[in-house]
C-alpha atoms as a PDB file:
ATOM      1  CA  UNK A   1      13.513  22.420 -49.537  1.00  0.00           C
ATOM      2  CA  UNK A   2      12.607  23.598 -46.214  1.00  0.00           C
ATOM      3  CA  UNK A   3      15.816  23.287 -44.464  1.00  0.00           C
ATOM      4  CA  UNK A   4      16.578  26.201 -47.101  1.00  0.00           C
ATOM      5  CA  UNK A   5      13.919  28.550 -45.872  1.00  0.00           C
ATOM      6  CA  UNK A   6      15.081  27.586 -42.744  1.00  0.00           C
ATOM      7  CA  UNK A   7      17.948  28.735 -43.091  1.00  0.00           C
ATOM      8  CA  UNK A   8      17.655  32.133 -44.600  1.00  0.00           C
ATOM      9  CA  UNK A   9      15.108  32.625 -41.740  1.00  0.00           C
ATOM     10  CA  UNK A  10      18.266  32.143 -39.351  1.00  0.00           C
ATOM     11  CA  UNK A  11      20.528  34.159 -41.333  1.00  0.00           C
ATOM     12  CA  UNK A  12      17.402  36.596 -40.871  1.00  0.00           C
ATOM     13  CA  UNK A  13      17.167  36.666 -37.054  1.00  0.00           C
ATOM     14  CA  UNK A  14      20.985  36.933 -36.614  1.00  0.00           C
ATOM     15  CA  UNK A  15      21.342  39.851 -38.886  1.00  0.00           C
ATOM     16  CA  UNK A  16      18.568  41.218 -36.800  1.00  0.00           C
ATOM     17  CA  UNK A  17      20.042  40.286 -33.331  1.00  0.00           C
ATOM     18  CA  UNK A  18      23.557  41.749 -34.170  1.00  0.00           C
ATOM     19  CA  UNK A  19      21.232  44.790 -35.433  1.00  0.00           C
ATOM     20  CA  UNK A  20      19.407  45.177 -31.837  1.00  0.00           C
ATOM     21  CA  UNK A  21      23.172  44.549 -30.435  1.00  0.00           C
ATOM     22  CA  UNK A  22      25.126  47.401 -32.231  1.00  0.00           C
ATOM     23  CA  UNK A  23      22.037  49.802 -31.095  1.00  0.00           C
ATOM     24  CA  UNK A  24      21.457  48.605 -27.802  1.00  0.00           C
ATOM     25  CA  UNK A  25      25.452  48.370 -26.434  1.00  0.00           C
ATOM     26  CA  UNK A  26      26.521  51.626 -28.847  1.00  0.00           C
ATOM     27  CA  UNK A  27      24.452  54.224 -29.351  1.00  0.00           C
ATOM     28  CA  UNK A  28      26.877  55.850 -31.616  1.00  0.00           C
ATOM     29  CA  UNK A  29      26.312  57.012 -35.394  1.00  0.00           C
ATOM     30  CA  UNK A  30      28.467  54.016 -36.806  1.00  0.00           C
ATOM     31  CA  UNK A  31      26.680  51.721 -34.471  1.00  0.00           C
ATOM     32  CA  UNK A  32      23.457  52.656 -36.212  1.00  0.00           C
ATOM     33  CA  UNK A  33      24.701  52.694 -39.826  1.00  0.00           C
ATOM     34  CA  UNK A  34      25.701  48.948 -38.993  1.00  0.00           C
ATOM     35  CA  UNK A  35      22.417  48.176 -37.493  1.00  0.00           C
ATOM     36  CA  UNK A  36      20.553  49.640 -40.697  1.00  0.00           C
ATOM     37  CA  UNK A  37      23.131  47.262 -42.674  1.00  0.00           C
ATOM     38  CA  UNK A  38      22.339  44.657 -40.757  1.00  0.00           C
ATOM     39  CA  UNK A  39      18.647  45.153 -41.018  1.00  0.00           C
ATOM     40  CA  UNK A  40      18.945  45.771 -44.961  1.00  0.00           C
ATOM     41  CA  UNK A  41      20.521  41.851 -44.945  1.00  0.00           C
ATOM     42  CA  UNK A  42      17.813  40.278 -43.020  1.00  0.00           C
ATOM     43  CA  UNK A  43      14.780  42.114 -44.758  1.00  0.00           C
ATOM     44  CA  UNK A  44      16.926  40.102 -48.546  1.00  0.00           C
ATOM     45  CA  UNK A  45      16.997  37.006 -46.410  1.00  0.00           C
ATOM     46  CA  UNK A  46      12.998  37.617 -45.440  1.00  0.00           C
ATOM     47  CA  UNK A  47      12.191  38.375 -49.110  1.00  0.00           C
ATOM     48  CA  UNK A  48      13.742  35.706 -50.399  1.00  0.00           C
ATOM     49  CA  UNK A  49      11.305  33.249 -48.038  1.00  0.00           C
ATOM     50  CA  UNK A  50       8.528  35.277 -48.607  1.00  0.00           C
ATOM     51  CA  UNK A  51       8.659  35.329 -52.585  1.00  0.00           C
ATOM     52  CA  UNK A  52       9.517  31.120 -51.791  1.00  0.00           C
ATOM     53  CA  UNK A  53       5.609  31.106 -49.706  1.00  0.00           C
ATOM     54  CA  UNK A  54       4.260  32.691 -52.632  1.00  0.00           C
ATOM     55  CA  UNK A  55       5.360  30.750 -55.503  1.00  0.00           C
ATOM     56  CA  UNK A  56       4.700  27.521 -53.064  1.00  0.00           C
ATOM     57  CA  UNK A  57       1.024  28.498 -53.211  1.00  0.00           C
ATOM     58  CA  UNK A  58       0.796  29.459 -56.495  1.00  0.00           C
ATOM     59  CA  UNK A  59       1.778  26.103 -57.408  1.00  0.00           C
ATOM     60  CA  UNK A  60       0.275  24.150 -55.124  1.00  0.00           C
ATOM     61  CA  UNK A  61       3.585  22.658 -54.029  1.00  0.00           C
ATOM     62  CA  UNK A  62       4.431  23.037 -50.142  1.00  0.00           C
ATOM     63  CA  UNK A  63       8.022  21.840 -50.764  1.00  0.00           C
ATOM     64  CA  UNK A  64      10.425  24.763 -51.741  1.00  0.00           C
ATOM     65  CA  UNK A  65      12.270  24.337 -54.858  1.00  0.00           C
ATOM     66  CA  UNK A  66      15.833  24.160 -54.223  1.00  0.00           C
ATOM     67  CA  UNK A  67      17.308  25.494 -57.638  1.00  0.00           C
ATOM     68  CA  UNK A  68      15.256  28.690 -56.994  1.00  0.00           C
ATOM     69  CA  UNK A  69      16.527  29.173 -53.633  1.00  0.00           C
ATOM     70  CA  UNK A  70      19.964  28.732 -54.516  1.00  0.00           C
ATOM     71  CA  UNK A  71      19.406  31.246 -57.314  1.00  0.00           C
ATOM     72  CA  UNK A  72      17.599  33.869 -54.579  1.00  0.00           C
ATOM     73  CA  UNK A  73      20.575  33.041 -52.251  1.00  0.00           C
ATOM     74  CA  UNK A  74      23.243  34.199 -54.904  1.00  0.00           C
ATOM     75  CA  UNK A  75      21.249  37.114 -55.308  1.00  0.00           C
ATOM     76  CA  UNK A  76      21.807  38.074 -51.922  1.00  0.00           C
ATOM     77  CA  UNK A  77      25.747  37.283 -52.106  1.00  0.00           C
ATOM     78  CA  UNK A  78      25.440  39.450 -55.027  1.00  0.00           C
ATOM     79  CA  UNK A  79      23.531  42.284 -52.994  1.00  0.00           C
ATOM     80  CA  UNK A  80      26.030  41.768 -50.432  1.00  0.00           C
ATOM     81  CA  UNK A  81      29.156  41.762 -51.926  1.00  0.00           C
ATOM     82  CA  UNK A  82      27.529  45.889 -53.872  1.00  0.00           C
ATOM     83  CA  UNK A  83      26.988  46.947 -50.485  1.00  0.00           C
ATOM     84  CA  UNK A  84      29.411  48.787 -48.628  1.00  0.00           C
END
């Protein structure tokens, strides 16, 4: 499903851009622990559609399977939800 990969990649490039905010407007210690936070959520998003590419061409298919998606996506609400 490539509205799915889509996705994530969005969820990616926000995480990023509120990353590249808290560093650019605050300079301050928290600021950066929030930007590495925010950068540890978008490189899960960009693994997720990475290991998606792979297993696409390993199996020939260029379609994403959505159960394995959702599956990868609860893994990151699972990540998310350890971090602090």
């Amino acid at each position: 499903m490539p509205n799915a990969l889509q996705m994530l990649k969005e969820c990616a490039l926000i995480d990023l851009r509120f990353a590249l905010l808290d560093v650019e407007f605050d300079g301050s210690r928290e600021a950066v622990a929030r930007a590495l936070h925010h950068a540890d959520e978008a490189r899960a998003y960009l693994s997720i559609v990475l290991a998606q590419l792979i297993d696409d061409v390993a199996e020939g298919d260029e379609s994403a399977d959505a159960a394995s998606i959702e599956g990868s996506m609860s893994e990151v609400v699972v990540l998310r939800s350890a971090t602090p």
